[in-house]
Protein backbone atom coordinates (compact mmCIF):
# COMPACT_ATOMS: atom_id res chain seq x y z
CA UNK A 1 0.00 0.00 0.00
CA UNK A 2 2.47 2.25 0.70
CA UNK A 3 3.99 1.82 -2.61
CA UNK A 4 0.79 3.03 -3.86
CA UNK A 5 0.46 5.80 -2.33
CA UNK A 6 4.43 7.29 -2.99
CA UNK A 7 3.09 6.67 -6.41
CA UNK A 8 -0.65 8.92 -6.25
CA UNK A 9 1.52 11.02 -4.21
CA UNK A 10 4.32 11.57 -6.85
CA UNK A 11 2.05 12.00 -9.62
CA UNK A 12 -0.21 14.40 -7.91
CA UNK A 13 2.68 16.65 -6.60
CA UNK A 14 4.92 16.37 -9.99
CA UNK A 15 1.96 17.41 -12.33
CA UNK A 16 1.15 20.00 -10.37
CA UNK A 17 4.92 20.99 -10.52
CA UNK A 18 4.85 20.74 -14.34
CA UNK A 19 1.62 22.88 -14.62
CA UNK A 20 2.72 25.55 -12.23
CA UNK A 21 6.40 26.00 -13.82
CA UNK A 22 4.71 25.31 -17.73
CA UNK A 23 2.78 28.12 -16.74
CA UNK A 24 4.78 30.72 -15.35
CA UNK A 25 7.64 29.74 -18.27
CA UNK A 26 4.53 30.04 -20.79
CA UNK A 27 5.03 26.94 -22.11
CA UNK A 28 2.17 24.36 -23.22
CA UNK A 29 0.84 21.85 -20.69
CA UNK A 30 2.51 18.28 -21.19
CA UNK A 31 0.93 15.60 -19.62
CA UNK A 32 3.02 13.21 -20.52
CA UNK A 33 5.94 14.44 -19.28
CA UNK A 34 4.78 14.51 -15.95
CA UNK A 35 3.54 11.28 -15.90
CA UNK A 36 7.26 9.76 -16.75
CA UNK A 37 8.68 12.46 -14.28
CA UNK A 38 6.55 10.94 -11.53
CA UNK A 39 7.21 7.23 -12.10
CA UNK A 40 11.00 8.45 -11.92
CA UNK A 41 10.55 10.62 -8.76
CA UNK A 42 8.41 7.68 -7.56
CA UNK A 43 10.99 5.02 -7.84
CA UNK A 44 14.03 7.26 -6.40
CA UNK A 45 11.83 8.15 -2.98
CA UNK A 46 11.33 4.37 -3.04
CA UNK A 47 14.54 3.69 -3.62
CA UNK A 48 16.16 6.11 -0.92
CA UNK A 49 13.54 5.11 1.80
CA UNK A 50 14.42 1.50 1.39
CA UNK A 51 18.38 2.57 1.33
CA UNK A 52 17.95 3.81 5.35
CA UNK A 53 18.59 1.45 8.12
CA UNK A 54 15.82 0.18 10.17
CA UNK A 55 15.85 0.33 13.50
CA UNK A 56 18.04 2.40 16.25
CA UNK A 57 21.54 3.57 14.55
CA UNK A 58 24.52 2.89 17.38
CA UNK A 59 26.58 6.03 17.90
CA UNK A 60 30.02 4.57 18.45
């Protein structure tokens, strides 16, 4: 589930990146784009939370 949701999550927050910074550069709206962005940005937050330890880290 949780892969799910870093996916909804990524999609949502990448398009709306895309549409905000299309529009302020005045450049046409490309869905696509963000849709391949997101998978991407999906996969590396996947990717980096699986990288971190579990558990407490030792400090010695």
């Amino acid at each position: 589930m949780r892969f799910i949701l870093t996916f909804v999550w990524s999609f949502a927050l990448v398009t709306l990146l895309n549409y905000v910074v299309g529009a302020i550069a005045n450049v046409k709206f490309n869905f696509e784009a963000g849709i391949i962005l997101s998978v991407v940005v999906g996969i590396l937050v996947i990717l980096i939370g699986e990288s971190m330890p579990k558990g407490p880290i030792s400090d010695n």
